[in-house]
Each structure stands twice: as C-alpha cells, then as structure tokens.
N, C-alpha and C. Protein backbone atom coordinates (compact mmCIF):
# COMPACT_ATOMS: atom_id res chain seq x y z
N UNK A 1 90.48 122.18 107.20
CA UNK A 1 90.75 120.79 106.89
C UNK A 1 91.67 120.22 107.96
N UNK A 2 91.40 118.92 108.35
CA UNK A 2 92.35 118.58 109.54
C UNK A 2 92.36 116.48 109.23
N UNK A 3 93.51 117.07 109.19
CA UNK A 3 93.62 115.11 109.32
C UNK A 3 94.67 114.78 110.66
N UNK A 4 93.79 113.82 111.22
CA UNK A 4 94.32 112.88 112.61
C UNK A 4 94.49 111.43 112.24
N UNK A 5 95.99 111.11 112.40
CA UNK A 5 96.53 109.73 112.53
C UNK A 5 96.41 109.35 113.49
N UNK A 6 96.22 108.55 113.65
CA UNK A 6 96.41 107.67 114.97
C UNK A 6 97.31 105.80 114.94
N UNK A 7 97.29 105.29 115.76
CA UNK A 7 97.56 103.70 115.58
C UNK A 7 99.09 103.55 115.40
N UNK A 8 99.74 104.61 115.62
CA UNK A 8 101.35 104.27 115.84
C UNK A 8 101.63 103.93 116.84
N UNK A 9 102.66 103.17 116.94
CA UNK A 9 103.45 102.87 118.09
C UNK A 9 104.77 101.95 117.95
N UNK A 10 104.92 100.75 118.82
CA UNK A 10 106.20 99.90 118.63
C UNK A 10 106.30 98.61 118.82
N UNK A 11 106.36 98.00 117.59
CA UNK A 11 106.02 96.16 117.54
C UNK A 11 107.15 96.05 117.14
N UNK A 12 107.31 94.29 117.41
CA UNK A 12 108.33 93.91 116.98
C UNK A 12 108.54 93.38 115.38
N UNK A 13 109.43 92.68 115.03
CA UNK A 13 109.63 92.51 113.64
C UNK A 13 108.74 91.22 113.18
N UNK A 14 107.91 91.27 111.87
CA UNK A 14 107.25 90.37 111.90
C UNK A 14 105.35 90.45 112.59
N UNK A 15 105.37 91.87 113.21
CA UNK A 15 104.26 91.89 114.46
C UNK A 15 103.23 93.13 113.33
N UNK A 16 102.23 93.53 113.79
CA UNK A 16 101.41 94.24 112.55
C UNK A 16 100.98 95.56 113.35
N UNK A 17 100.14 96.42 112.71
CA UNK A 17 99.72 97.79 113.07
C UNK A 17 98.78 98.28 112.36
N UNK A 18 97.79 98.48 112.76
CA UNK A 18 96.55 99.43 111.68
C UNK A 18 96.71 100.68 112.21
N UNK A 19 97.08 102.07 110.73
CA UNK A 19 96.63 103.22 111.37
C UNK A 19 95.59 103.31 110.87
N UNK A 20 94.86 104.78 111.30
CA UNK A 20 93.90 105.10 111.23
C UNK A 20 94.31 106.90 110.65
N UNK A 21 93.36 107.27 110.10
CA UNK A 21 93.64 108.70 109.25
C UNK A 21 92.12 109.30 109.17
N UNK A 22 91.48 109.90 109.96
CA UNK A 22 90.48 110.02 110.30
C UNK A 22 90.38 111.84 110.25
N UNK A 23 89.38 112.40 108.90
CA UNK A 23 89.67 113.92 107.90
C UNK A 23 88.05 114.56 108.19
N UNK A 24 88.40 115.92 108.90
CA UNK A 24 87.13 116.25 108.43
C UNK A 24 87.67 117.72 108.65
N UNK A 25 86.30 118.72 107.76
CA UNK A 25 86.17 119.83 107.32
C UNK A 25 86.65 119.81 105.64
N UNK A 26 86.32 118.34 104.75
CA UNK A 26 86.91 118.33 103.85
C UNK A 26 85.70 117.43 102.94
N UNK A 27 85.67 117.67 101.83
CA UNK A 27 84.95 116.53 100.84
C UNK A 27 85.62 115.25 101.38
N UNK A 28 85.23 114.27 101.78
CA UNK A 28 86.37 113.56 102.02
C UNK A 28 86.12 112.57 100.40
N UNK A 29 84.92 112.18 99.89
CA UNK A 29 84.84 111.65 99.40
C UNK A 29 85.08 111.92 97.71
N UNK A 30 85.61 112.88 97.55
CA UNK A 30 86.25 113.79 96.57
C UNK A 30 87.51 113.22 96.60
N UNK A 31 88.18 112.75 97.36
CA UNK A 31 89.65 112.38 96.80
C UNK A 31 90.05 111.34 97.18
N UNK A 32 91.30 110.68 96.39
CA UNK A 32 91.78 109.98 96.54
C UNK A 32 92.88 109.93 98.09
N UNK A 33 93.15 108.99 98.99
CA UNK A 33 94.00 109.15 100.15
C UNK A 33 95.03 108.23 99.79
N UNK A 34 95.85 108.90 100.70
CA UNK A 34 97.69 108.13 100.24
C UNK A 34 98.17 108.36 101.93
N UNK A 35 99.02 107.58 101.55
CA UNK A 35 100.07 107.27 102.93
C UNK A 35 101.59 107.23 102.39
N UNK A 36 102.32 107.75 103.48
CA UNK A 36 103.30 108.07 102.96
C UNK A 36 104.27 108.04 104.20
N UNK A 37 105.39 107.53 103.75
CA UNK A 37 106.34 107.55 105.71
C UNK A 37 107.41 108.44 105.71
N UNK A 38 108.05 108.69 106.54
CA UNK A 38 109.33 109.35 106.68
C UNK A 38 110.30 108.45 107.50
N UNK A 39 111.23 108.02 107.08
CA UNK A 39 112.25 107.01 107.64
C UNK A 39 112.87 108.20 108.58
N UNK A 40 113.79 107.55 109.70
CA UNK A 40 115.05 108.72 110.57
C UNK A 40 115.99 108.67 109.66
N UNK A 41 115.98 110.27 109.07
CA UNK A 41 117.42 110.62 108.30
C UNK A 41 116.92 110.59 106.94
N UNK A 42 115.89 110.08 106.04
CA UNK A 42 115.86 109.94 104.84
C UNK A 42 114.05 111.03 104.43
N UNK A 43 114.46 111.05 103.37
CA UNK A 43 113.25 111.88 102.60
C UNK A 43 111.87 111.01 102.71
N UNK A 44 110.50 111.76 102.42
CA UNK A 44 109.18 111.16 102.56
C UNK A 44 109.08 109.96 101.61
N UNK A 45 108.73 109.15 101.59
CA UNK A 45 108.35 108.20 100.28
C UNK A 45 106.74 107.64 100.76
N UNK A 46 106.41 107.43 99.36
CA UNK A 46 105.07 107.14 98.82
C UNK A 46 105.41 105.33 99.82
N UNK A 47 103.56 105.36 100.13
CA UNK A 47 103.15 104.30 100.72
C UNK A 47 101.65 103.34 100.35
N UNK A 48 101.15 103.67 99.92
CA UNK A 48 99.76 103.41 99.29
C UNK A 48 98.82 104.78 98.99
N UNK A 49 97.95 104.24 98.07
CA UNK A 49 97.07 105.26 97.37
C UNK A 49 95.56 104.52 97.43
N UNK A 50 94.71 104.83 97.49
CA UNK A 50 93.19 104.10 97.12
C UNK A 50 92.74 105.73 96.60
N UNK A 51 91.66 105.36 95.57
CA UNK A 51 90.88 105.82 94.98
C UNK A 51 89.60 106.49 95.38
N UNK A 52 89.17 107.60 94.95
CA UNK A 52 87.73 108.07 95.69
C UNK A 52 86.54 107.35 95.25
N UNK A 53 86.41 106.66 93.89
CA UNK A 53 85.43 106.14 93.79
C UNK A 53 85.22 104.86 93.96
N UNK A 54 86.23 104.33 92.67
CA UNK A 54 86.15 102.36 92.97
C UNK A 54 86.83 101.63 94.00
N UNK A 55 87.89 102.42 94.68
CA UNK A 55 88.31 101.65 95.45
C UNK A 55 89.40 100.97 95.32
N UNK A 56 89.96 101.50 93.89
CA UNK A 56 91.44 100.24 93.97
C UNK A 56 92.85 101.22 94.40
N UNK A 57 93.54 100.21 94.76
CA UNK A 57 94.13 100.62 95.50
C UNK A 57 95.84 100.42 94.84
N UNK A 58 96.68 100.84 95.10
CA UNK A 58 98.41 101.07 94.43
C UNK A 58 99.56 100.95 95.44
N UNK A 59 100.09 100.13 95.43
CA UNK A 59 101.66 100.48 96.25
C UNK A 59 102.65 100.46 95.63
N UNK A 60 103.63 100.53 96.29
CA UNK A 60 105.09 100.48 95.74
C UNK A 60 105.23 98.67 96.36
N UNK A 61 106.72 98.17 94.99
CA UNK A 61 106.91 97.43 95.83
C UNK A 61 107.62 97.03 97.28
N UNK A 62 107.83 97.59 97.83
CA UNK A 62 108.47 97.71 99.08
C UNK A 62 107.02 97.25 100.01
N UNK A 63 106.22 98.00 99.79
CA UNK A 63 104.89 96.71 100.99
C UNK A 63 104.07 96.55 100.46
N UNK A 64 104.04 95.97 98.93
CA UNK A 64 103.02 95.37 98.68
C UNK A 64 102.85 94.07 98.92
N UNK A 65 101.73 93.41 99.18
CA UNK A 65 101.29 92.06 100.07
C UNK A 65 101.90 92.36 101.65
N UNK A 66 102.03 93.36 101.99
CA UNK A 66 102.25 93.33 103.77
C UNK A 66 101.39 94.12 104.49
N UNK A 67 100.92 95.65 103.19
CA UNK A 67 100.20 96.44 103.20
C UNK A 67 98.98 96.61 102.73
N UNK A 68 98.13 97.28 103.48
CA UNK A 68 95.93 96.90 102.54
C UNK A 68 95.83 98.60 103.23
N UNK A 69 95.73 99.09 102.27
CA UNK A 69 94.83 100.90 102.40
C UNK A 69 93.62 100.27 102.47
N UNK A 70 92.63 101.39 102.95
CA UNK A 70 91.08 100.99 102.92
C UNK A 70 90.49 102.20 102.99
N UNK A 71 89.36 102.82 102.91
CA UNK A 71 88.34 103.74 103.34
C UNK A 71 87.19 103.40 103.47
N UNK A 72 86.86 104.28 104.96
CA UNK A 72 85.21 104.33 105.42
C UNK A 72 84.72 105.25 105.20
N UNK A 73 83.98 105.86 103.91
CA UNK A 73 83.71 107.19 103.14
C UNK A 73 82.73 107.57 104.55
N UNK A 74 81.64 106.57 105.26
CA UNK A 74 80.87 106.89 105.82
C UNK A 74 81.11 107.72 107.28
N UNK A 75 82.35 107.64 107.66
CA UNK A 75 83.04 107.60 108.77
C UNK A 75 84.43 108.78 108.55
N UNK A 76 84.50 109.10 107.38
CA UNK A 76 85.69 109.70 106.64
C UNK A 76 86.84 109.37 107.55
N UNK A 77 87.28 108.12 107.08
CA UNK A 77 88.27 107.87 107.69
C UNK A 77 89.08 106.80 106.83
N UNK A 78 90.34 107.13 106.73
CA UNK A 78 91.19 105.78 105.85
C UNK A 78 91.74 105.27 106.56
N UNK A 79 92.48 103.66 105.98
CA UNK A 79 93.08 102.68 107.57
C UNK A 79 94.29 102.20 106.62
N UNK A 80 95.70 101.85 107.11
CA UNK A 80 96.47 101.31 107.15
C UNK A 80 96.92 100.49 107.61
N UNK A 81 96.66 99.24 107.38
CA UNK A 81 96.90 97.29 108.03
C UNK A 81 98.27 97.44 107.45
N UNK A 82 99.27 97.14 108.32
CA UNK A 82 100.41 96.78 107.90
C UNK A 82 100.55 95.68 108.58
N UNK A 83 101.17 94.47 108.21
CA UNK A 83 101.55 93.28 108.43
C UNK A 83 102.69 92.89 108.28
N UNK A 84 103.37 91.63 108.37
CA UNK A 84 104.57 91.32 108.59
C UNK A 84 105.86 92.72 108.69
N UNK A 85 105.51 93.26 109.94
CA UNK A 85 106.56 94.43 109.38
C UNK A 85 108.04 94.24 109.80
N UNK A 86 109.12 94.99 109.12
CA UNK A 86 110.21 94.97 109.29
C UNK A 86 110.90 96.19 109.67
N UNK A 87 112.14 96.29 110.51
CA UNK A 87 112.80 97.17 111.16
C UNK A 87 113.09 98.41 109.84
N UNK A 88 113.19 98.38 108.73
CA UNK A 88 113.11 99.33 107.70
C UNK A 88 111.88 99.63 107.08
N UNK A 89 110.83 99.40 108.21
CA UNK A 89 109.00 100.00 107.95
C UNK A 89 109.28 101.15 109.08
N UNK A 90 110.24 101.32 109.88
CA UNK A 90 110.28 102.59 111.19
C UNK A 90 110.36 104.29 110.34
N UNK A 91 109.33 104.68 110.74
CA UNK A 91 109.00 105.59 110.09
C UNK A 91 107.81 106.43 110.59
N UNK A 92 107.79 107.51 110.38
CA UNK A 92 106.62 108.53 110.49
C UNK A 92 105.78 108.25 109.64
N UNK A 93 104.66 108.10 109.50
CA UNK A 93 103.40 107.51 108.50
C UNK A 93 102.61 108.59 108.89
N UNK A 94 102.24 109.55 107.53
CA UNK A 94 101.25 110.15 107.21
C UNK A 94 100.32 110.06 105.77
N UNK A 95 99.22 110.74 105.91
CA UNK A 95 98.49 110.49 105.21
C UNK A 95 97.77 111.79 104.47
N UNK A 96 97.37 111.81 103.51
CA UNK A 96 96.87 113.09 102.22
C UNK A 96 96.18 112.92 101.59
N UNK A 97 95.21 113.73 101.54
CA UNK A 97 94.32 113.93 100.59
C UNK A 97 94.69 115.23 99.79
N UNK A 98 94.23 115.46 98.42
CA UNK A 98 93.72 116.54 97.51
C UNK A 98 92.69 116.93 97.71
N UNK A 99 92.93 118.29 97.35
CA UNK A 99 91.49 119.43 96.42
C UNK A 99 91.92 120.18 96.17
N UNK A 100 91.63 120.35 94.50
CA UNK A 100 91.94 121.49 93.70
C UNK A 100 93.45 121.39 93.67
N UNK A 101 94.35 120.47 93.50
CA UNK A 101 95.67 120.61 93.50
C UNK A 101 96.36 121.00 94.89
N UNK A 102 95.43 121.24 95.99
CA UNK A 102 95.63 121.63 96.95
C UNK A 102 96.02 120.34 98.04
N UNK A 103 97.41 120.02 98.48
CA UNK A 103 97.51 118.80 99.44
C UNK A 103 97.36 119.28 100.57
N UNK A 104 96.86 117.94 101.51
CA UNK A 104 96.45 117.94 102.94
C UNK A 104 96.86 117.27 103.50
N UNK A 105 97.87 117.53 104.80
CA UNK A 105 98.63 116.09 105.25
C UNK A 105 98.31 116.62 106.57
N UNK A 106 98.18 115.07 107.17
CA UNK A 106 98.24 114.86 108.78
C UNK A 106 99.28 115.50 109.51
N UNK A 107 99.68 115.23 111.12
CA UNK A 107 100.63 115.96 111.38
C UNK A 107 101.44 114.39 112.01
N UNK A 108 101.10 113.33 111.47
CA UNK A 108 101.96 111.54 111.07
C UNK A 108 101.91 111.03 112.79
N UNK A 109 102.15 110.02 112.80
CA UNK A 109 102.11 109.16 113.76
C UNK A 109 103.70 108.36 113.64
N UNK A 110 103.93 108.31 114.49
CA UNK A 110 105.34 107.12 114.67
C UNK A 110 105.16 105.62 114.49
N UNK A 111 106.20 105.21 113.69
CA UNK A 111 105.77 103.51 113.99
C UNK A 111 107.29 103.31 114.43
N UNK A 112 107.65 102.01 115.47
CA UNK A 112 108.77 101.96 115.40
C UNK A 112 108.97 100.51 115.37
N UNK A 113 109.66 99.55 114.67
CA UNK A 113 109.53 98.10 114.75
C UNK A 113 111.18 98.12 114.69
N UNK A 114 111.09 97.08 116.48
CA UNK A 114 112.23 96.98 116.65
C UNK A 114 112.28 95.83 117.72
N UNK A 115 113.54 94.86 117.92
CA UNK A 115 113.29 93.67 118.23
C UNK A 115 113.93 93.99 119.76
C-alpha cells in the first residue's frame, strides 16, 4: 500500500493550495480518506473525511467553508482545495485510508503560509 501527497508548498495568507493524495496497491474504493496536518511543535489533528460510497464529506470547524475533500475513485486519488488560508493552516498535511482496522498514511507534504 503506498500513498503519495503531493501539492505542498508556500502561499501567502489568504492565497489557496490543492493537494493531491494519490493510493495504490489498495482497494481504494473500500474506504473512506481523511486528511490530517501536523502543525511545528503540536500533535496531528483531524482535517477532513469523505466517504467511500456517497461522498459526503466532514470537517472540523477550524476549515470548514475554506476546505472541499474530494475523490477520483477512477484515478484513486483524493484532493484537498484549501482556500482562504491562514498562517495557523502551516502544517504537514497527510492523508489515510483504512482496511480492516488497518491505517495507511502518506509520508505528508508541507504547506507553509506565510506573508
């Protein structure tokens, strides 16, 4: 199983970023995908979730309306649009899937928003 982030880098405040989370050697379409960041200095926290079948999707409030999860089952790949971002969105952003209770995480991408 291998998941590749991609689409990090360094905008300014207010400026946007799509990652990309792109899984294979895996059902992809068996699970649900989540995103999740790591701030400098602080523990992982939850970032969005979408669903394997219908499609809906969950955040916290901290980016909800800034943030849109998505998946291309066809493409096995999930995307992260972040928008209006702010200097406390700087963070490592990874992404996970399940099976069997079993988690799968990327090896994260950097974002850094800074003016």
């Amino acid at each position: 199983v291998q998941l590749v982030e991609s689409g990090g880098g360094s905008v300014q405040p207010g400026g946007a970023l799509t990652l990309s989370c792109a899984v294979s050697g895996f059902p992809f379409t068996s699970s649900a995908v989540s995103w999740y960041r790591q701030p400098p200095g602080k523990g992982r926290e939850w970032v969005a979730s979408i669903t394997r079948s219908n499609g809906n999707t969950y955040y916290p409030d901290s980016v909800k309306g800034r943030f849109t999860i998505s998946r291309d089952n066809a493409k096995k790949t999930a995307y992260l649009q972040m928008n209006s971002l702010k200097t406390k969105d700087t963070a490592v952003y990874s992404c996970k899937v399940q099976d069997h209770g079993q988690d799968y995480w990327g090896q994260g991408t950097q974002v850094t928003v800074s003016s």
